[in-house]
Protein backbone atom coordinates (compact mmCIF):
# COMPACT_ATOMS: atom_id res chain seq x y z
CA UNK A 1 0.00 0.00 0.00
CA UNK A 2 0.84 3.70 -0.65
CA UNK A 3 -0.36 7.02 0.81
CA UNK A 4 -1.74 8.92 -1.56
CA UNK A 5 -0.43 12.62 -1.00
CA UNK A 6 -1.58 14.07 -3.79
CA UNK A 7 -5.20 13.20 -4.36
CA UNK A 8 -7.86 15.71 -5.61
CA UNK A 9 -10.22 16.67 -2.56
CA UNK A 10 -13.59 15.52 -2.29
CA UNK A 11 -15.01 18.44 -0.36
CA UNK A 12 -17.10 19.40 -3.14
CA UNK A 13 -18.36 16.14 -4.32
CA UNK A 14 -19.68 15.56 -0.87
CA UNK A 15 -21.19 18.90 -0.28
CA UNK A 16 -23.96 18.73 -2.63
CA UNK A 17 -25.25 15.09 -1.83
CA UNK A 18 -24.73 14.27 1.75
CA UNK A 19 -26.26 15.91 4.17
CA UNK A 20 -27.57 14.05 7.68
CA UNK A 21 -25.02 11.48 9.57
CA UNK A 22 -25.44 8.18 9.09
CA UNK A 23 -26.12 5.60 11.58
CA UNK A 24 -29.15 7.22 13.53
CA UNK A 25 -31.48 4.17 12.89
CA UNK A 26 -31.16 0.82 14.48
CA UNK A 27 -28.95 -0.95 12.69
CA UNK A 28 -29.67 -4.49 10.35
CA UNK A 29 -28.03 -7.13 12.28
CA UNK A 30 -28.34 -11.08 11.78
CA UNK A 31 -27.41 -14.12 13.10
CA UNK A 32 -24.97 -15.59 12.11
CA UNK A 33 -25.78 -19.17 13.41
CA UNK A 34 -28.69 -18.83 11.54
CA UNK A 35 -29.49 -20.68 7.65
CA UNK A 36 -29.17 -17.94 5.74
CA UNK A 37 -29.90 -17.29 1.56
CA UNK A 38 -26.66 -17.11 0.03
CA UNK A 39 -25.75 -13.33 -0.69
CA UNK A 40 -23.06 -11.35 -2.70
CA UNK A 41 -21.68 -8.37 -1.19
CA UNK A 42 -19.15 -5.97 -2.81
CA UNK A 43 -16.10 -4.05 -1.19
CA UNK A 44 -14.48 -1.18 -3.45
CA UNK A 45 -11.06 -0.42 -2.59
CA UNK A 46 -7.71 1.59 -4.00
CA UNK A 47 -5.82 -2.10 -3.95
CA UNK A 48 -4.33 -2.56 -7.10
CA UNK A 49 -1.29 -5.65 -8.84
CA UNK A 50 0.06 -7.83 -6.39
CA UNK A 51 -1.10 -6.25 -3.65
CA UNK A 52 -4.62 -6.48 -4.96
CA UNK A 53 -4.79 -9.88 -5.18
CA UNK A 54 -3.19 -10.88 -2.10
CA UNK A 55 -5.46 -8.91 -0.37
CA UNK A 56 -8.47 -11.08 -2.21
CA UNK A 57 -7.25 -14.22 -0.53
CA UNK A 58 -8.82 -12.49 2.64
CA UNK A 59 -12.22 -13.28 1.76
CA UNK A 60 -11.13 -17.20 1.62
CA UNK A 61 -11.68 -17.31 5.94
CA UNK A 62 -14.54 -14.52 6.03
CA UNK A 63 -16.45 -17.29 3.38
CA UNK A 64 -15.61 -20.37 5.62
CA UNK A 65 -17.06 -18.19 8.80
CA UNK A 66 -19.80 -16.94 6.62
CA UNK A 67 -20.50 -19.69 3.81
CA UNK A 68 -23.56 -17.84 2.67
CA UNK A 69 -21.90 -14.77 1.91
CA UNK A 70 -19.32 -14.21 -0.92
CA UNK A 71 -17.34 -11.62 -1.50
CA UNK A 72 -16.88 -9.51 -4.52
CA UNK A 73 -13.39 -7.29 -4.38
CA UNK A 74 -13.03 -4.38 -6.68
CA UNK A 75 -9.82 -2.64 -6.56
CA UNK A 76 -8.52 0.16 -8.17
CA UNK A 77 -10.84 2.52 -7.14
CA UNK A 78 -10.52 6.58 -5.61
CA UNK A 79 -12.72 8.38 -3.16
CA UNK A 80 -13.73 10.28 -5.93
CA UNK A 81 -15.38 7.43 -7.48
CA UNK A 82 -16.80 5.74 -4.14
CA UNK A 83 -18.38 9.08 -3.59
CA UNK A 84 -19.94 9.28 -7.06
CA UNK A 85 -21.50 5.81 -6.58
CA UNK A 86 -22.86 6.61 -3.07
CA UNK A 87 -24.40 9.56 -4.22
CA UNK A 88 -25.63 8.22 -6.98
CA UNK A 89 -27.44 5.48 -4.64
CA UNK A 90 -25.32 2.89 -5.89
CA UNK A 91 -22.60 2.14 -3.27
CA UNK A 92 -21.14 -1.33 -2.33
CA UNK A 93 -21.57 -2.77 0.84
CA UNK A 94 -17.78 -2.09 2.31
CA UNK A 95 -15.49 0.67 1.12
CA UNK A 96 -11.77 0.87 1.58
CA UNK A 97 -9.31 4.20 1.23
CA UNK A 98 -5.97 4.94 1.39
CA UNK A 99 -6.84 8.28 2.40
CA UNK A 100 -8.14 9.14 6.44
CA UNK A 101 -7.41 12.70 5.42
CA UNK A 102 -10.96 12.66 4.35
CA UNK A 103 -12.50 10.97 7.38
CA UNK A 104 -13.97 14.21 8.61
CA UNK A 105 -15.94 14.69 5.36
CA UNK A 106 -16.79 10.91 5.06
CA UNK A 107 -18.14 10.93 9.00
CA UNK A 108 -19.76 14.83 8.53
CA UNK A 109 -21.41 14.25 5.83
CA UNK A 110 -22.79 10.78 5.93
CA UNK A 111 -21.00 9.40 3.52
CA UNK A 112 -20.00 6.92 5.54
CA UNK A 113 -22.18 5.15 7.63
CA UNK A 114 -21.88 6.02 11.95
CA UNK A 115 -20.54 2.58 13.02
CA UNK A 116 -21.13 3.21 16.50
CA UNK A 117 -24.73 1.61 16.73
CA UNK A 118 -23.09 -1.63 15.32
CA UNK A 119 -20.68 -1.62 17.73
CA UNK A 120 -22.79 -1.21 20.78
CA UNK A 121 -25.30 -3.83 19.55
CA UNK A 122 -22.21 -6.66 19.04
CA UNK A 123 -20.26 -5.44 21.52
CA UNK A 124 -16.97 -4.70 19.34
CA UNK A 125 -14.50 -4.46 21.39
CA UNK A 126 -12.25 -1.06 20.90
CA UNK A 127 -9.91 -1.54 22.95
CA UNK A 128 -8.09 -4.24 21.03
CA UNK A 129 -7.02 -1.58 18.58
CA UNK A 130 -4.90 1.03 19.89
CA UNK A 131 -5.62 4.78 20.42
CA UNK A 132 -3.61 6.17 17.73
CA UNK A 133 -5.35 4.21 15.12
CA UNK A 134 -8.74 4.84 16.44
CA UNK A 135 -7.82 8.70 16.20
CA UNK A 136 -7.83 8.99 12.83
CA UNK A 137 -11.16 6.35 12.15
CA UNK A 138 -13.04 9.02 13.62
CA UNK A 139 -14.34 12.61 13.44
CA UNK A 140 -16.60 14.45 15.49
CA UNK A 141 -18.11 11.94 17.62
CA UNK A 142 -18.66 10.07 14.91
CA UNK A 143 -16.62 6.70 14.41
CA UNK A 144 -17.64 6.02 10.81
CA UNK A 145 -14.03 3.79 10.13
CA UNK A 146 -12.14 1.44 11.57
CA UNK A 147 -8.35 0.93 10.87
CA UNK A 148 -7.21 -1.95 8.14
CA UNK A 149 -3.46 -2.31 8.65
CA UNK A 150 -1.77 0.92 9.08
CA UNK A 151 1.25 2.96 7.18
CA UNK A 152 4.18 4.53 9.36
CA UNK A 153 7.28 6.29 7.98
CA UNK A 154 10.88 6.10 8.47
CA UNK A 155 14.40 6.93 7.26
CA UNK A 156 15.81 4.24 4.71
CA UNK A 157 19.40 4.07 3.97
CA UNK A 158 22.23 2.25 1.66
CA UNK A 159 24.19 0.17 4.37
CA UNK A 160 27.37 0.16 1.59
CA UNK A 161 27.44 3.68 1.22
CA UNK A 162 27.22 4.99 4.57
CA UNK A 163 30.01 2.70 5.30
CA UNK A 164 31.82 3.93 2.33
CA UNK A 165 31.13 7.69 3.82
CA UNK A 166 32.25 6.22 7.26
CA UNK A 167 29.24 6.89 8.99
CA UNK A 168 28.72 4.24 11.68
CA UNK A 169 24.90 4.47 12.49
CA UNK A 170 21.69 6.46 10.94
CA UNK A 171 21.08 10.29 11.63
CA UNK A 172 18.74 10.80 14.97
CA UNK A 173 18.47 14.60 14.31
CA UNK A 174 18.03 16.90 11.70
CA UNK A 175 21.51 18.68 12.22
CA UNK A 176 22.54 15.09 11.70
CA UNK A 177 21.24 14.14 8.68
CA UNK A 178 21.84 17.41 7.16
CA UNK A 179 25.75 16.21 7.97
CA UNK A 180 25.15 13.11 6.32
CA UNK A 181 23.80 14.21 3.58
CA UNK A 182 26.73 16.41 2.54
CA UNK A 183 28.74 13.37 3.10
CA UNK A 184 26.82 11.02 0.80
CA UNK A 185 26.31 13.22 -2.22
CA UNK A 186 28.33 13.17 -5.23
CA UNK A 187 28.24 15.64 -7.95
CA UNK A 188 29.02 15.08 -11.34
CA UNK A 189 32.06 17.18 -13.00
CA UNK A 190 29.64 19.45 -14.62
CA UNK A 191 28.09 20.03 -10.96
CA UNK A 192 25.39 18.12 -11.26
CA UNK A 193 23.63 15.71 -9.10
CA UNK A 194 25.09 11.87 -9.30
CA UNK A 195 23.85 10.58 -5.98
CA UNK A 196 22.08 12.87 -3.40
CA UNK A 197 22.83 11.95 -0.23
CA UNK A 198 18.81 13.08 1.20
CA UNK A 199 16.40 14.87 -1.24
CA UNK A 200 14.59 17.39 0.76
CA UNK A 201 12.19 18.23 -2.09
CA UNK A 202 8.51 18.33 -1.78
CA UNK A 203 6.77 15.92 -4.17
CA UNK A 204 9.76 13.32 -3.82
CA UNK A 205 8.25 10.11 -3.57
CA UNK A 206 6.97 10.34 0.19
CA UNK A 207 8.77 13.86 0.74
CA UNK A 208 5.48 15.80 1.54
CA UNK A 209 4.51 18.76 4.10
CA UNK A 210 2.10 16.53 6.00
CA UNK A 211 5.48 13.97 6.89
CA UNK A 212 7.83 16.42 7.38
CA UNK A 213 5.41 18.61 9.64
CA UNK A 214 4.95 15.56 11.89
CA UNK A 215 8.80 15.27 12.48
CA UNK A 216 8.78 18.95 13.36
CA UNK A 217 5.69 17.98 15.47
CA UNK A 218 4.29 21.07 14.18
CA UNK A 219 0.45 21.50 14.75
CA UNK A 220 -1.99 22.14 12.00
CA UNK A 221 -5.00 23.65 14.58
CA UNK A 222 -5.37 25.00 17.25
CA UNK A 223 -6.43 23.24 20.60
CA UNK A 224 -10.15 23.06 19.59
CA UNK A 225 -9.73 22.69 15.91
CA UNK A 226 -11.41 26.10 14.51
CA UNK A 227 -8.22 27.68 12.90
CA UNK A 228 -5.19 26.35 11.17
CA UNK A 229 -1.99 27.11 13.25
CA UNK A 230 0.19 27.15 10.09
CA UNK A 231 0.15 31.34 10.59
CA UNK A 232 1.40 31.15 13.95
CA UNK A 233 2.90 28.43 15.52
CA UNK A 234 6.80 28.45 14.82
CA UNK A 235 7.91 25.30 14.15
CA UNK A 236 6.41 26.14 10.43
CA UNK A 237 8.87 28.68 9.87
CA UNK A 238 11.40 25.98 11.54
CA UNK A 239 10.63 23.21 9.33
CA UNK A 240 10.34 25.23 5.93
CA UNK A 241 13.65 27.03 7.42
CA UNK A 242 15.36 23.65 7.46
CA UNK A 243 13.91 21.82 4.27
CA UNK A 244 15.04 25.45 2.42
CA UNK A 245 18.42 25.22 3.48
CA UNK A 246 19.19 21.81 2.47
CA UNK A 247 17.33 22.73 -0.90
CA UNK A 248 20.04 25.72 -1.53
CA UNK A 249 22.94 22.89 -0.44
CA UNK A 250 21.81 21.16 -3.87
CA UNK A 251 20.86 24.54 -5.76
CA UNK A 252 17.20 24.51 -6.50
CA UNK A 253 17.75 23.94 -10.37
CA UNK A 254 19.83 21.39 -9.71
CA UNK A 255 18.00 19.55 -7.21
CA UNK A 256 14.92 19.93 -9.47
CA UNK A 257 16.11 18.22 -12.53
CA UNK A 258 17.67 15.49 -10.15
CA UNK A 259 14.17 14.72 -9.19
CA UNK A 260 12.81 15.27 -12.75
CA UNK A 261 15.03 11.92 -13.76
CA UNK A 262 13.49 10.07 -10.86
CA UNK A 263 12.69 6.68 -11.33
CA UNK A 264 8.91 5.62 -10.75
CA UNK A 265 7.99 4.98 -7.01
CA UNK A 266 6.45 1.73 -7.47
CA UNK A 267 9.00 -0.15 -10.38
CA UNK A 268 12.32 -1.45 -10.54
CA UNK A 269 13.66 1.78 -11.67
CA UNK A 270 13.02 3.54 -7.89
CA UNK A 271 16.27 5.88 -7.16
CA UNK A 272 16.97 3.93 -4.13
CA UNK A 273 17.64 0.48 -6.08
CA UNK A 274 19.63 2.09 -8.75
CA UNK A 275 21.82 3.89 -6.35
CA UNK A 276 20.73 7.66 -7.14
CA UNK A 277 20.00 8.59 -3.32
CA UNK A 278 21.70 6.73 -0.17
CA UNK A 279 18.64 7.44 2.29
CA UNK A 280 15.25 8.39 1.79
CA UNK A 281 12.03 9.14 3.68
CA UNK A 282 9.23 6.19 2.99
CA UNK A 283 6.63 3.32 4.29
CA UNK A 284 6.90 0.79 5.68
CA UNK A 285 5.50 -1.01 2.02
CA UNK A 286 8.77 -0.74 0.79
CA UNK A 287 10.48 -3.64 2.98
CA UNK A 288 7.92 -5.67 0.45
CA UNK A 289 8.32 -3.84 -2.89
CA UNK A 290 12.06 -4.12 -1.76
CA UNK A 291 12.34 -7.90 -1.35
CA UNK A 292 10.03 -8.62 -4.41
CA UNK A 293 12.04 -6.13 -7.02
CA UNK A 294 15.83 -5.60 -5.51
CA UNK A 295 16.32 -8.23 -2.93
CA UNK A 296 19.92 -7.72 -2.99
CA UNK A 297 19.87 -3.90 -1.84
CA UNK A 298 22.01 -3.94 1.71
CA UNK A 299 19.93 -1.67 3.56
CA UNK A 300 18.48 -0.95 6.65
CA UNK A 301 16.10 1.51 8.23
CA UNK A 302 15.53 3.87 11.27
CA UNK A 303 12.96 6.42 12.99
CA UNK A 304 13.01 9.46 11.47
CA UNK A 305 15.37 11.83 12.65
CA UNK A 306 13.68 15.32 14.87
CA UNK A 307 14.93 18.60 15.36
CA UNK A 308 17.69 19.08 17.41
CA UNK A 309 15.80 20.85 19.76
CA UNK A 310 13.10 17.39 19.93
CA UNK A 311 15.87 14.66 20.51
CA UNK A 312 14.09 13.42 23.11
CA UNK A 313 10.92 12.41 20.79
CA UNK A 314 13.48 10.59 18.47
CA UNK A 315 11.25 7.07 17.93
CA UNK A 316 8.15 8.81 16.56
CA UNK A 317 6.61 9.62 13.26
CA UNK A 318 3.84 9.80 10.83
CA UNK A 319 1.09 7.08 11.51
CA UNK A 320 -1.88 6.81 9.42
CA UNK A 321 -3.48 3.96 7.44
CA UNK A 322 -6.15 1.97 5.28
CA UNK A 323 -9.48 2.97 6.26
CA UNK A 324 -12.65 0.90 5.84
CA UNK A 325 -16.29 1.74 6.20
CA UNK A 326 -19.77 1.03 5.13
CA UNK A 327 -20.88 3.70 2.87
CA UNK A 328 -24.42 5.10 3.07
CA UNK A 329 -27.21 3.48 1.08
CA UNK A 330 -25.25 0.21 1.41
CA UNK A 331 -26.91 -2.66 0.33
CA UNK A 332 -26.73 -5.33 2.61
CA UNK A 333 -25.62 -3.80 5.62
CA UNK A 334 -25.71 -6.61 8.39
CA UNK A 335 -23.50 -8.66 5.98
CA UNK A 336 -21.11 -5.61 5.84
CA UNK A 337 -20.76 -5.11 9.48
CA UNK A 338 -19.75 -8.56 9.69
CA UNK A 339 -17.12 -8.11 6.72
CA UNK A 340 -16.27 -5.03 8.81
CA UNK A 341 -15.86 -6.40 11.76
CA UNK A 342 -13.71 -9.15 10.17
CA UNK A 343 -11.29 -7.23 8.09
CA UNK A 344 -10.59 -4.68 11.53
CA UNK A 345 -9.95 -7.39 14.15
CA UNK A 346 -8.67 -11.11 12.89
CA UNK A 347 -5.83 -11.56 13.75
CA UNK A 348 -4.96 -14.05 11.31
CA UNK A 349 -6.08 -12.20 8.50
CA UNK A 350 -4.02 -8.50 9.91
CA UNK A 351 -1.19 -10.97 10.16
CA UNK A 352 -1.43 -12.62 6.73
CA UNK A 353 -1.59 -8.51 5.26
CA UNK A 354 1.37 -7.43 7.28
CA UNK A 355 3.40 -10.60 6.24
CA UNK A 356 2.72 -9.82 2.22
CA UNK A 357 2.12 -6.66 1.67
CA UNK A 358 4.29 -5.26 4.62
CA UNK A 359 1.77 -2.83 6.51
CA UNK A 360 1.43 -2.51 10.10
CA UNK A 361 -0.88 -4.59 11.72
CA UNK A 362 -3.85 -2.52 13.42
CA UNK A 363 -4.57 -4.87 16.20
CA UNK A 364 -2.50 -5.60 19.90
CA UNK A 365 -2.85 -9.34 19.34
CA UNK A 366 -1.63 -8.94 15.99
CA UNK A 367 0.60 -7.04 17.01
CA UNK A 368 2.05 -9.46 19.31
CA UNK A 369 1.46 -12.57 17.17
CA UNK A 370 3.92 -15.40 16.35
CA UNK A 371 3.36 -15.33 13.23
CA UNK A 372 4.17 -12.27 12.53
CA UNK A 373 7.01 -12.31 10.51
CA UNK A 374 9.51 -9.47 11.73
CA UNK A 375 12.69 -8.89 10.20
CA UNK A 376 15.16 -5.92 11.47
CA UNK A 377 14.13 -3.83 8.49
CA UNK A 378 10.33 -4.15 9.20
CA UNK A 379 10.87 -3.96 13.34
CA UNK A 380 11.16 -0.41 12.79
CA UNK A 381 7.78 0.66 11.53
CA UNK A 382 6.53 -1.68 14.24
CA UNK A 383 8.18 0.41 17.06
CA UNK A 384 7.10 3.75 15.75
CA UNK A 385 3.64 2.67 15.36
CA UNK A 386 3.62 1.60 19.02
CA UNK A 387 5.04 5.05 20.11
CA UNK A 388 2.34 7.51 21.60
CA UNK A 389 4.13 10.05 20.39
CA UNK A 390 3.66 9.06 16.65
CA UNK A 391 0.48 10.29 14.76
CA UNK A 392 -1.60 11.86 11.95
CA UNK A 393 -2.52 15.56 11.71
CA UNK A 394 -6.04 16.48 13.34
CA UNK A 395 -9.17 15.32 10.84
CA UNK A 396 -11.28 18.30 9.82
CA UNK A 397 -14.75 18.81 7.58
CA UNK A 398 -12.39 19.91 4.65
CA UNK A 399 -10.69 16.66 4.11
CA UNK A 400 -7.62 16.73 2.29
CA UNK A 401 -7.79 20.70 1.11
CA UNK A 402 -5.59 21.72 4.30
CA UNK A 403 -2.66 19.44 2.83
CA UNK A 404 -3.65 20.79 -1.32
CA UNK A 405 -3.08 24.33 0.11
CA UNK A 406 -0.15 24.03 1.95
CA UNK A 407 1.48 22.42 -1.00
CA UNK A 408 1.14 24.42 -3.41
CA UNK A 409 3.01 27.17 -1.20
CA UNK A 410 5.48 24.34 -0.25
CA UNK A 411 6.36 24.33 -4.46
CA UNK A 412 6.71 27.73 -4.65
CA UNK A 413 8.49 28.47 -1.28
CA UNK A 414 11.90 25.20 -2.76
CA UNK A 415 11.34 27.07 -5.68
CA UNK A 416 12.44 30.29 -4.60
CA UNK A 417 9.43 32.05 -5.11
CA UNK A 418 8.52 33.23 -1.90
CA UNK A 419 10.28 35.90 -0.51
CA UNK A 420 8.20 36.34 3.16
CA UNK A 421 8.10 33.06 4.22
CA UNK A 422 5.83 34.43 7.79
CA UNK A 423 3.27 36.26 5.70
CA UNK A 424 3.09 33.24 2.74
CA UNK A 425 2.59 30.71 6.29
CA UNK A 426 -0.22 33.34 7.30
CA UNK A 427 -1.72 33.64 3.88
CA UNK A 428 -2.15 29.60 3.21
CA UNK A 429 -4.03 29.79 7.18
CA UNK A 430 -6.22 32.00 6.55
CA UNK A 431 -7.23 29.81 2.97
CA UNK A 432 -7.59 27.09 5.47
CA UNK A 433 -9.47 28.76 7.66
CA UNK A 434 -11.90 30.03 4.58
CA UNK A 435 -12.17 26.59 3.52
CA UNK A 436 -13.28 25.39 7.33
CA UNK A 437 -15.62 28.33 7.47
CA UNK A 438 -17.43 26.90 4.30
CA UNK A 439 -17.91 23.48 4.98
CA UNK A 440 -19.74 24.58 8.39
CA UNK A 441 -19.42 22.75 12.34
């Protein structure tokens, strides 16, 4: 699985259609001991290749649990598209996204079904998933998701050329990684780029605002959510301080057609395998895309490195994950809680995901399972995951649109083309703010 950073928001597609929260009536429920007629349900999802269909062999269990039920699995498909079809009254029963930047539209608007009344009426337990996934499954009171495997990031790095460069262990800080960045890169005669020791561009394969603002911990609201904090909380101007200096190190140019010649993200071509960058920012995904396409890379990975000033929260990072839901409208809807219900807690079924396609497991017993398979590489994501200190941004009724703003300025700032960093910070706050103001409580 990948985060999606730069998907389209849905704000608008879900302001004209959906308008009262789901979940106020009792909810279907059914027995499961029961003899039942046999039934088809559907679950969209953003799955695609071989991650697609080992996610299919899922269903195998649910069917032996359920034999009445079968399962069809659509992958490939966008928010954009799940949206259409709910609004258009024809949803499937279970949806799946890659993107819980949009919980707080999918719970506000009713998009997605409340799944509180189903949990109160089964008595799902919540406590076997922990807090920080819960926090971004939810929005407003409303807890209209529940966590499928999760994503956290950290620092990947080229064993053979650190040791080469004589560095002895990964970067912990910022200051640090800056230092071994200088170290790693090599320039061409012509000055430019061969190997770049860290690209600190935005829009570089996982490089983004949102991943870089959680390393700064730097807040996006304030305390009760009603105004972005981008204006005036400092460690904005730190962290687009920082990423700008390293930026210059390169030369802007330079560092932009270096990224131009990037290999694709998700191929055998990625810069990492070919030797173009000795550590990079990513998912933990890429222990699996790693083993499947370039086995033979020596590398390892760490926790992020924090600002010098933060060494003490060295161990955290960004946490957030598959979402899964039953849309509004959905057609068989006791058969999708118990999909739901399913998918969120087995714990052979969280185990079998995190063993293939190398996400974090959402659950404490699969957490602790021993069957999980954990190798040194993947141990990492697991640790940062299980830090409190790790996290997503806060949710909000605008979706993704907080993250669309802020990037844009982000290209233009690495680009040069802002010459008041406060008052650009203050400018993209008071968009957000605009934006919040629109879409309403």
């Amino acid at each position: 699985m990948k985060r999606l950073l730069a998907v389209v928001s849905v704000l608008a597609v879900l302001a004209g259609a959906c308008t009262a929260s789901g979940g106020s009536e009792t909810p279907a429920t059914i027995n499961p001991s029961a003899s039942h007629a046999p039934v088809t349900i559907e679950i969209w999802g953003a799955w695609t290749g071989r991650e697609l269909r080992q996610f299919n062999q899922i269903f195998t269990g649910f069917t032996q649990q359920y034999p009445w039920i079968t399962v069809k699995s659509v992958g490939g498909v966008g928010d954009q598209k799940l949206i259409a079809a709910i609004n258009s009254g024809t949803p499937p029963d279970v949806v799946l996204s890659f993107t819980p930047d949009n919980v707080g539209q999918f719970c506000s608007s009713g998009a997605w079904q409340d799944l509180k009344p189903y949990m109160d009426q089964t008595n799902f337990d919540v406590s076997q998933i922990p807090p920080g996934a819960l926090a971004y499954t939810s929005y407003a009171g409303s807890q209209c998701a529940l966590p499928f495997l999760t994503d956290t990031y950290g620092l990947y790095y080229n064993v053979d050329m650190m040791n080469a460069a004589g560095i002895s262990e990964p970067p912990k800080t910022l200051s640090e990684l800056v230092t071994d960045a200088k170290k790693l890169t090599v320039f061409n005669p012509d000055g430019s780029i061969k190997v770049a020791g860290f690209v600190p561009w935005f829009g570089y394969y996982e490089f983004s605002p949102l991943n870089l603002s959680i390393m700064f911990n730097a807040p996006w609201y304030n305390a009760d959510g009603t105004a972005s904090a981008i204006g005036t909380d400092p460690a904005w101007a730190q962290m687009f301080q920082w990423q700008k200096e390293l930026v210059d190190f390169y030369g802007a140019a330079n560092l932009q057609r270096f990224v131009a010649g990037a290999g694709n993200e998700f191929s055998t071509a990625h810069d990492m395998y070919t030797g173009r960058i000795a550590m990079n920012l990513d998912g933990e995904w890429r222990t699996a895309f790693i083993a499947d396409e370039k086995p033979d890379l020596n590398y390892m990975t760490a926790p992020l490195p924090v600002p010098d000033d933060q060494a003490a929260n060295y161990g955290m990072g960004p946490m957030y994950g598959t979402i899964i839901g039953m849309p509004r409208g959905a057609p068989h809807p006791a058969e999708a809680w118990l999909l739901l219900q399913y998918m969120a807690t087995d714990t052979a079924t969280l185990v079998y995901m995190a063993n293939n396609v190398r996400n974090v497991p959402t659950t404490l017993d699969s957490l602790s399972s021993p069957q999980l398979d954990v190798t040194p590489q993947f141990q990492t994501f697991l640790d940062v995951f299980q830090n409190p200190l790790s996290h997503d941004k806060d949710p909000t009724a605008i979706g993704q649109a907080d993250q669309d703003l802020l990037s844009t300025f982000a290209g233009k700032w690495q680009l040069g083309q802002v010459t008041d960093l406060n008052a650009g910070l203050q400018q993209v706050a008071q968009q957000i703010d605009d934006q919040l103001a629109q879409a309403g409580p």
